[in-house]
Protein backbone atom coordinates (compact mmCIF):
# COMPACT_ATOMS: atom_id res chain seq x y z
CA UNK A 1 98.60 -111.21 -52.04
CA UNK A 2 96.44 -112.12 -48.97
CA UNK A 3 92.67 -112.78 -49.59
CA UNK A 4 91.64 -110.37 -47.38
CA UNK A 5 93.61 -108.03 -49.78
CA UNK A 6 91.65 -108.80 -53.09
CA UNK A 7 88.77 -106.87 -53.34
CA UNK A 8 85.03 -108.93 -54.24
CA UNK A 9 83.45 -107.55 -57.76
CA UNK A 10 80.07 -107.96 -58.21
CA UNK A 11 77.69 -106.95 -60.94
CA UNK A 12 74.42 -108.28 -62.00
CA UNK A 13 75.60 -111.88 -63.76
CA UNK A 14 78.98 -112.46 -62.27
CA UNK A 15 80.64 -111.96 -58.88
CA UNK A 16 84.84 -112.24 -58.95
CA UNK A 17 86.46 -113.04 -55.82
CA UNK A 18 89.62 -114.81 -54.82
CA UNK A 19 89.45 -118.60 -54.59
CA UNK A 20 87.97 -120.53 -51.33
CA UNK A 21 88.99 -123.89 -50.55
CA UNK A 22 86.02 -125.43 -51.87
CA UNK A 23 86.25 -124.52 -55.48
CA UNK A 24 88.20 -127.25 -56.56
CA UNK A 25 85.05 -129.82 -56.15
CA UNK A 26 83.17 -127.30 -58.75
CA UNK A 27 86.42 -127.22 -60.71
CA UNK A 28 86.71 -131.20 -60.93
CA UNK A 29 82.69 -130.83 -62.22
CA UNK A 30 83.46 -128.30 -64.87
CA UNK A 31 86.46 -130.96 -66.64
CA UNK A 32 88.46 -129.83 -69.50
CA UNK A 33 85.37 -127.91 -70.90
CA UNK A 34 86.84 -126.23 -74.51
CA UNK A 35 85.47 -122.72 -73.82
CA UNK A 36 86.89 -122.62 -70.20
CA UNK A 37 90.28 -123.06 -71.83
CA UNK A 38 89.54 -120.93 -74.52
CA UNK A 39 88.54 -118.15 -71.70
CA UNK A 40 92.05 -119.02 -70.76
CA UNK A 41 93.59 -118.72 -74.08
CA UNK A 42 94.05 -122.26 -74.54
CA UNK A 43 93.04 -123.75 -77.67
CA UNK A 44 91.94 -127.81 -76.73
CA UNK A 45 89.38 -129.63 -78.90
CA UNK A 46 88.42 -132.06 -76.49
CA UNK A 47 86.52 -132.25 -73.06
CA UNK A 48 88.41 -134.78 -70.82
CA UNK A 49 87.63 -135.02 -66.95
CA UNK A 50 89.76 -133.61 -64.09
CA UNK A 51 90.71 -135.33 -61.31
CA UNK A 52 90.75 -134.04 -57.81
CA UNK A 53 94.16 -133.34 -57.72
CA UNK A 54 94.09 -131.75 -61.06
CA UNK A 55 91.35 -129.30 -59.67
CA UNK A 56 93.36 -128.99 -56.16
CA UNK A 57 96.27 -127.98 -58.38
CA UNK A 58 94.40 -125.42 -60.13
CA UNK A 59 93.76 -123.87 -57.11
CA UNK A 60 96.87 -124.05 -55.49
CA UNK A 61 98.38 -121.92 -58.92
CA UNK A 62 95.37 -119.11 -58.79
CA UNK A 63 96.59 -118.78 -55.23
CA UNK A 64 100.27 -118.36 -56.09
C-alpha cells in the first residue's frame, strides 16, 4: 500500500503514521529494548544494540 494511502492517527500522546526514511537512525537508538519486543510479541531478556542495517531492515519489512 502506497504512503499516501495510509491514513496519519493522531491523539493526544501518540501519532501513527507510515514509516519515513529517517526512522531507522531513531530505530538504531532504541536497540533491542525488551518492551519494544514485547509490544511486538517477542519475548527477549536482553537489550543488545542494532546496527544500521539492522534498523534499515526493519524498515524495509514495515514497508513491505
Amino acid at each position: 500500500m502506497p504512503d499516501e494511502a495510509v491514513p496519519v492517527l493522531r491523539g493526544a500522546r501518540v501519532t501513527l503514521r507510515p514509516v519515513r526514511d529517517g526512522d531507522a537512525a531513531a530505530r538504531e537508538r532504541l536497540g533491542f529494548d525488551p518492551w519494544i519486543a514485547r509490544c511486538y510479541g517477542g519475548s527477549i531478556t536482553t537489550a543488545p544494540t542494532m546496527s544500521r542495517a539492522q534498523a534499515e531492515a526493519w524498515i524495509a519489512q514495515l514497508r513491505a
